[in-house]
N, C-alpha and C. Protein backbone atom coordinates (compact mmCIF):
# COMPACT_ATOMS: atom_id res chain seq x y z
N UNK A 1 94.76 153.82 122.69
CA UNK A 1 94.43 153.42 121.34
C UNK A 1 93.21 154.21 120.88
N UNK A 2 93.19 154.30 119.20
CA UNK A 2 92.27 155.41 119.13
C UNK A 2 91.16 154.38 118.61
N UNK A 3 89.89 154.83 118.27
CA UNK A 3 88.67 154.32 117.66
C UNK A 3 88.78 153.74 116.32
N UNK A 4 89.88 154.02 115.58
CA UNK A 4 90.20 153.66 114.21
C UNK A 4 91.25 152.24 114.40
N UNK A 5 92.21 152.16 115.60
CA UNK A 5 93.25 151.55 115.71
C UNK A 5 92.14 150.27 116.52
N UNK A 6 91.69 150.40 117.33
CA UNK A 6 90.50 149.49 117.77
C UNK A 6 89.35 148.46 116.71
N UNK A 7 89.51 149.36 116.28
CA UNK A 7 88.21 148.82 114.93
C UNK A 7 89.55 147.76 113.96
N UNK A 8 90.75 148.30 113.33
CA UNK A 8 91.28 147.74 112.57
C UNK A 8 91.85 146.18 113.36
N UNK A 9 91.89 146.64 114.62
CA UNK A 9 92.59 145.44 115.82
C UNK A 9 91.35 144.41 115.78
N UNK A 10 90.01 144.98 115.90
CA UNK A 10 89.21 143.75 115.67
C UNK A 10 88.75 143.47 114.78
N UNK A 11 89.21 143.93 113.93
CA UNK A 11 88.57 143.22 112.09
C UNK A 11 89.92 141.91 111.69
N UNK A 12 91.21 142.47 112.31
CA UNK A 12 92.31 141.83 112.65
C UNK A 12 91.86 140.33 113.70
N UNK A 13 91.39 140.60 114.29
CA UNK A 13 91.11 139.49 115.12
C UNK A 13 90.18 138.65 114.50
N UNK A 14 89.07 139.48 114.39
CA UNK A 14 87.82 138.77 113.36
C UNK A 14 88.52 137.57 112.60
N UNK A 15 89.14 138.02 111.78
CA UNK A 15 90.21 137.15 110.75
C UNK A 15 90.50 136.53 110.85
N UNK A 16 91.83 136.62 111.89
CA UNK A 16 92.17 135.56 112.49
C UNK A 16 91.70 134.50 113.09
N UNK A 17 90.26 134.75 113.72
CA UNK A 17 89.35 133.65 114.73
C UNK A 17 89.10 133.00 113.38
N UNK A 18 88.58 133.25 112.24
CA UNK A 18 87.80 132.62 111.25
C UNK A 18 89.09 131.93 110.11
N UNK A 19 90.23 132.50 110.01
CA UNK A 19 91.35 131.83 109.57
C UNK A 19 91.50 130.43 110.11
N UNK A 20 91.70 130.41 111.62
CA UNK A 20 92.00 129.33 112.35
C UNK A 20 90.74 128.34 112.30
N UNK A 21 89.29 128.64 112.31
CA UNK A 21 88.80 127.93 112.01
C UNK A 21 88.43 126.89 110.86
N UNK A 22 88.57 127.92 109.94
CA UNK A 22 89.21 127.58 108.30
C UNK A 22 90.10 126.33 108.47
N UNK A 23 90.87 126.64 109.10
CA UNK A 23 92.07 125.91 109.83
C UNK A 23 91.59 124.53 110.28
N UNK A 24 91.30 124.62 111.30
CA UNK A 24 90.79 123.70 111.85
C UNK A 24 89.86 122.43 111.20
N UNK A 25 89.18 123.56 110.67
CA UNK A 25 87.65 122.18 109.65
C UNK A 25 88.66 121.48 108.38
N UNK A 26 89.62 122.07 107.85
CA UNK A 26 90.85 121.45 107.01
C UNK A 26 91.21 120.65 107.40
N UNK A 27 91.59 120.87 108.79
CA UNK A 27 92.47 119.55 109.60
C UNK A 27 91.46 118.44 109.98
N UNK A 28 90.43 118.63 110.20
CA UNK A 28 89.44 118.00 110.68
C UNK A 28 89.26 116.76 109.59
N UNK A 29 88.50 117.96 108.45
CA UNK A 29 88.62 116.95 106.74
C UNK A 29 89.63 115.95 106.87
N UNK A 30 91.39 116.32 106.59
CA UNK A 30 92.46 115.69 106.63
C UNK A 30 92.06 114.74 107.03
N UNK A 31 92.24 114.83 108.74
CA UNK A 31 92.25 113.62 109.28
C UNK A 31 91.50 112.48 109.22
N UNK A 32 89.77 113.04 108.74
CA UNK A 32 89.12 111.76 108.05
C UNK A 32 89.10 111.10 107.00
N UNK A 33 90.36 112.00 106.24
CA UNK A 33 90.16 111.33 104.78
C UNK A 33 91.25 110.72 104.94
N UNK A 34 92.11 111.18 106.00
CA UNK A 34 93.20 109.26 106.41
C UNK A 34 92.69 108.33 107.13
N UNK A 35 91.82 108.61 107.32
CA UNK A 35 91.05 107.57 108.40
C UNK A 35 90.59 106.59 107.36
N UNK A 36 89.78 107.11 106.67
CA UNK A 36 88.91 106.84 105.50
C UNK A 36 89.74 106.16 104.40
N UNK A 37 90.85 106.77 104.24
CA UNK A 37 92.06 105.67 103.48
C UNK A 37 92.76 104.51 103.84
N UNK A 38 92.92 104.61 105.19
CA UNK A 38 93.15 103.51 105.97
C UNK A 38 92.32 102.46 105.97
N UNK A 39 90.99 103.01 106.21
CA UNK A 39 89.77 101.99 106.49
C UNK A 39 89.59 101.02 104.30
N UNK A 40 89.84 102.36 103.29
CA UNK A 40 89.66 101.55 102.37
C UNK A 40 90.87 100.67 102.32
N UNK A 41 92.23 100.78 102.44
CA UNK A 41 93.67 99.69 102.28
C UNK A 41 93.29 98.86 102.62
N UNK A 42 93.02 98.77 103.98
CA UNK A 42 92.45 97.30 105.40
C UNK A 42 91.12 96.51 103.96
N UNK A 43 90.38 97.43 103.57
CA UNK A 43 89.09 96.86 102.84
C UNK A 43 90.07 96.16 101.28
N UNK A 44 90.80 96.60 100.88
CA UNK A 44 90.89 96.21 100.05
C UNK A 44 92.28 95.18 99.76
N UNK A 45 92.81 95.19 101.36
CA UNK A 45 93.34 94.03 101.36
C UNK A 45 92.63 92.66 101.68
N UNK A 46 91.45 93.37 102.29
CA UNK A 46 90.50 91.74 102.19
C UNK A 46 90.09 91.16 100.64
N UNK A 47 89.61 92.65 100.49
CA UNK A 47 89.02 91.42 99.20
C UNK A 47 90.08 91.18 98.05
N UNK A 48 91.34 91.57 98.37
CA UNK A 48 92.44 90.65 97.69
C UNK A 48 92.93 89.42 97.78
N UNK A 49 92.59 89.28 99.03
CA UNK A 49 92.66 87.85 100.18
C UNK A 49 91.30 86.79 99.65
N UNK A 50 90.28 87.56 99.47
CA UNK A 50 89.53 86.60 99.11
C UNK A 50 88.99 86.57 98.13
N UNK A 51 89.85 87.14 96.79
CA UNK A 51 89.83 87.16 95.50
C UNK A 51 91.04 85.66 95.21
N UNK A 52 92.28 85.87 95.85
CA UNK A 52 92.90 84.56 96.17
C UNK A 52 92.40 83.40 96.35
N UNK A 53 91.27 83.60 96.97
CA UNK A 53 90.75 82.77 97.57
C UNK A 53 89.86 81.53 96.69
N UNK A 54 89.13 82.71 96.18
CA UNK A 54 88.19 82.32 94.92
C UNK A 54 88.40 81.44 94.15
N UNK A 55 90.48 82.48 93.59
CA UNK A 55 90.45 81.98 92.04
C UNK A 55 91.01 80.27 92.92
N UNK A 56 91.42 80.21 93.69
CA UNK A 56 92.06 78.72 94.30
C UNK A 56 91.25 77.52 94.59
N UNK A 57 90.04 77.64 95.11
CA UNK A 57 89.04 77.51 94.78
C UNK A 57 88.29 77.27 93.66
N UNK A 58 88.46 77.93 92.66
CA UNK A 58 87.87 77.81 91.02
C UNK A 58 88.83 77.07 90.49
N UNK A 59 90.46 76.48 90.61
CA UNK A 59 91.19 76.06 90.01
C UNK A 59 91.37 74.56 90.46
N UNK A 60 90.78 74.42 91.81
CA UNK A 60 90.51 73.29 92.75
C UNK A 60 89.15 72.52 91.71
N UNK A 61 88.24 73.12 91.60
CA UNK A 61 87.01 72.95 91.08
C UNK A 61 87.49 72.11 88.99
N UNK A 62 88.31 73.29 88.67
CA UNK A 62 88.54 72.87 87.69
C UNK A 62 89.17 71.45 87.47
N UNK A 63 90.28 71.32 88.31
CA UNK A 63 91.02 69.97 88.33
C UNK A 63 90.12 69.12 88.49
N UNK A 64 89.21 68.95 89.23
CA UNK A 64 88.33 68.04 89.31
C UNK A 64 87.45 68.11 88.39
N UNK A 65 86.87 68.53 87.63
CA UNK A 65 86.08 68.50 86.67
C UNK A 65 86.89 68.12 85.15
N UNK A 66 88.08 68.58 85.05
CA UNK A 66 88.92 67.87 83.97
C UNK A 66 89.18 66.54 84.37
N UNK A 67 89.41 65.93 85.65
CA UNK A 67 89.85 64.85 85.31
C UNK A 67 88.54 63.71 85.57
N UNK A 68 87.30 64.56 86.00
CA UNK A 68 85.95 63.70 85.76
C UNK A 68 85.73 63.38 84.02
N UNK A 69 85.95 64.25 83.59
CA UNK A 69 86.10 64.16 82.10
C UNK A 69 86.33 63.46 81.10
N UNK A 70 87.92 63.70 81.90
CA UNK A 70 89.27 62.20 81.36
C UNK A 70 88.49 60.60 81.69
N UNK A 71 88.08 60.38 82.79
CA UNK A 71 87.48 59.82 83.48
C UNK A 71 86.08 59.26 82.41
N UNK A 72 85.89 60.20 82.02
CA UNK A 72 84.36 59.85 81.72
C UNK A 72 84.57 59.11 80.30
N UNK A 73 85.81 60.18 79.52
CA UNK A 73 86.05 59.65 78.03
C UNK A 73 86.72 58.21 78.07
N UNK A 74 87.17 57.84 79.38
CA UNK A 74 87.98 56.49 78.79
C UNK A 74 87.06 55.74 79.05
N UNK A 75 86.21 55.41 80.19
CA UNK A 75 84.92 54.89 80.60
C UNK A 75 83.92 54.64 78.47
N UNK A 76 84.15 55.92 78.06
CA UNK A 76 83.27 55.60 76.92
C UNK A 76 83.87 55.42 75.90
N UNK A 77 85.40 55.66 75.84
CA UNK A 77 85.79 54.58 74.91
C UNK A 77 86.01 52.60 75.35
N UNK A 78 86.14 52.67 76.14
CA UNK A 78 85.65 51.48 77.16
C UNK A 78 84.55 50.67 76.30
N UNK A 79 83.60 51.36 76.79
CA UNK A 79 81.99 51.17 76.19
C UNK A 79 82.08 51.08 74.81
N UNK A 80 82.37 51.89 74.20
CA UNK A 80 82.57 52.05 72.64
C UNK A 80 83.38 50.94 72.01
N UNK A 81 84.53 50.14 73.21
CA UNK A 81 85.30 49.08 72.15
C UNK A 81 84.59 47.98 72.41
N UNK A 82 84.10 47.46 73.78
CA UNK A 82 83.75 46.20 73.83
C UNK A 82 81.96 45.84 73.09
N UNK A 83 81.00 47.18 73.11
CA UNK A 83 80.07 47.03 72.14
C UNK A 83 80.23 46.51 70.93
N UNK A 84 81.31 47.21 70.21
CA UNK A 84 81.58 47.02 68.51
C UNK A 84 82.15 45.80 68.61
N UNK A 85 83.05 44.84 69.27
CA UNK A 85 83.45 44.25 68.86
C UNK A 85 82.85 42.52 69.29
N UNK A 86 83.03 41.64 67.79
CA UNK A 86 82.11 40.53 67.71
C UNK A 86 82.92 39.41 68.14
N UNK A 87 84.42 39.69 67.59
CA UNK A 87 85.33 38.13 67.40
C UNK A 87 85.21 38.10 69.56
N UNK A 88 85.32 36.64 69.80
CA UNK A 88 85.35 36.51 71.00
C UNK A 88 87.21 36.62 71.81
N UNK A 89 87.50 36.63 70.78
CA UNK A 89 89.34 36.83 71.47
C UNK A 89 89.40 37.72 71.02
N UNK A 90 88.47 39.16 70.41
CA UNK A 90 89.21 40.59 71.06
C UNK A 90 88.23 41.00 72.24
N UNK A 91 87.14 40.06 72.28
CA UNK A 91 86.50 40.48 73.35
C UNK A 91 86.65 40.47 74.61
N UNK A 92 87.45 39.04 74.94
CA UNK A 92 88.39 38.60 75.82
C UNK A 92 89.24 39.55 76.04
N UNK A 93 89.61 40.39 74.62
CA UNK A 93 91.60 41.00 75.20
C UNK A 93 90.78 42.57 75.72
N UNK A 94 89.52 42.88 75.67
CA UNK A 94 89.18 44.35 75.69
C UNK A 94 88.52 43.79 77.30
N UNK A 95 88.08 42.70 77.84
CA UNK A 95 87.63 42.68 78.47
C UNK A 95 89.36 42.80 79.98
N UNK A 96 90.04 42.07 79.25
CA UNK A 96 91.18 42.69 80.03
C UNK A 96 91.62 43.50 80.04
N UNK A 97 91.98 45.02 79.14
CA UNK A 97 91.83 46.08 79.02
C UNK A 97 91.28 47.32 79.61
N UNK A 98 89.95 46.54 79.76
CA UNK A 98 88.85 46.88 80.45
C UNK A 98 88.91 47.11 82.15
N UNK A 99 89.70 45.79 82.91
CA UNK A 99 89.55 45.71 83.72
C UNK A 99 90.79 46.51 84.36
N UNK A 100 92.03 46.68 83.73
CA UNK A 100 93.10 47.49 83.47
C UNK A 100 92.65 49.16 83.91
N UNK A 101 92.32 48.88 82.73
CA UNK A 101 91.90 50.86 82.40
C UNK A 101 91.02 51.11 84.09
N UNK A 102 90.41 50.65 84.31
CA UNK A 102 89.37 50.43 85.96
C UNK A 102 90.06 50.47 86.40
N UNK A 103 90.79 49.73 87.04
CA UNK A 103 91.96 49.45 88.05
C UNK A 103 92.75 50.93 88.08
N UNK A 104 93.42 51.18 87.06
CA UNK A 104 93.82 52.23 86.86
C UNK A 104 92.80 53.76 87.52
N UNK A 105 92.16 53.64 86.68
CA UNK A 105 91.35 54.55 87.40
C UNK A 105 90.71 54.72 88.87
N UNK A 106 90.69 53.64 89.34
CA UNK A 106 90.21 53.52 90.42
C UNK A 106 91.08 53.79 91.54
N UNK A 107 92.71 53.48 91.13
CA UNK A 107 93.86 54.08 91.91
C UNK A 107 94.01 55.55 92.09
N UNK A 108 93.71 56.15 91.22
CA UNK A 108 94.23 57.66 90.63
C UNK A 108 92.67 58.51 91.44
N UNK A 109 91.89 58.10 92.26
CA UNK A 109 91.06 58.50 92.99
C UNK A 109 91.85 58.47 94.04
């Protein structure tokens, strides 16, 4: 081989060593940026799980606070009928009413 065919064989090689490395740090990248995708899916199936979680939780919360509510308004219409009223036989019929609407409520706990 001559001095020219030598020189072109290792500028040839040169290349190639630095191609493959090229190569390599690509594959390298790749593989962490599936890693790295994997690791976000796994992440973002949690906090889908405990976005579920939340709203079930917040809807748990709500039911109970609507029917403290319900709860509270019949309690004060309650209050509101037997205050106003003077005759003693509607006071009597609210006072049974009264004890009704309680009862009632007191089941539904």
């Amino acid at each position: 081989m001559n001095a020219e065919a030598k020189f072109v064989s290792s500028v040839m090689d040169a290349r190639l060593k630095k191609a493959k490395r090229e190569r390599d740090a690509y594959k390298q990248q790749r593989d962490e940026l599936i890693k790295d995708i994997a690791q976000l899916r796994e992440r973002n199936k949690d906090l889908e799980h405990e976005n579920k979680a939340l709203r079930l939780q917040a809807t748990s919360y709500f039911d109970k606070w609507a029917e403290s509510m319900r709860k509270t308004n019949a309690f004060d219409e309650i209050a509101v009928t037997v205050l106003s009223e003077d005759n003693d036989v509607i006071k009597n019929m609210n006072n049974i009413v009264t004890k009704i609407v309680i009862n009632n409520l007191e089941r539904e706990e």
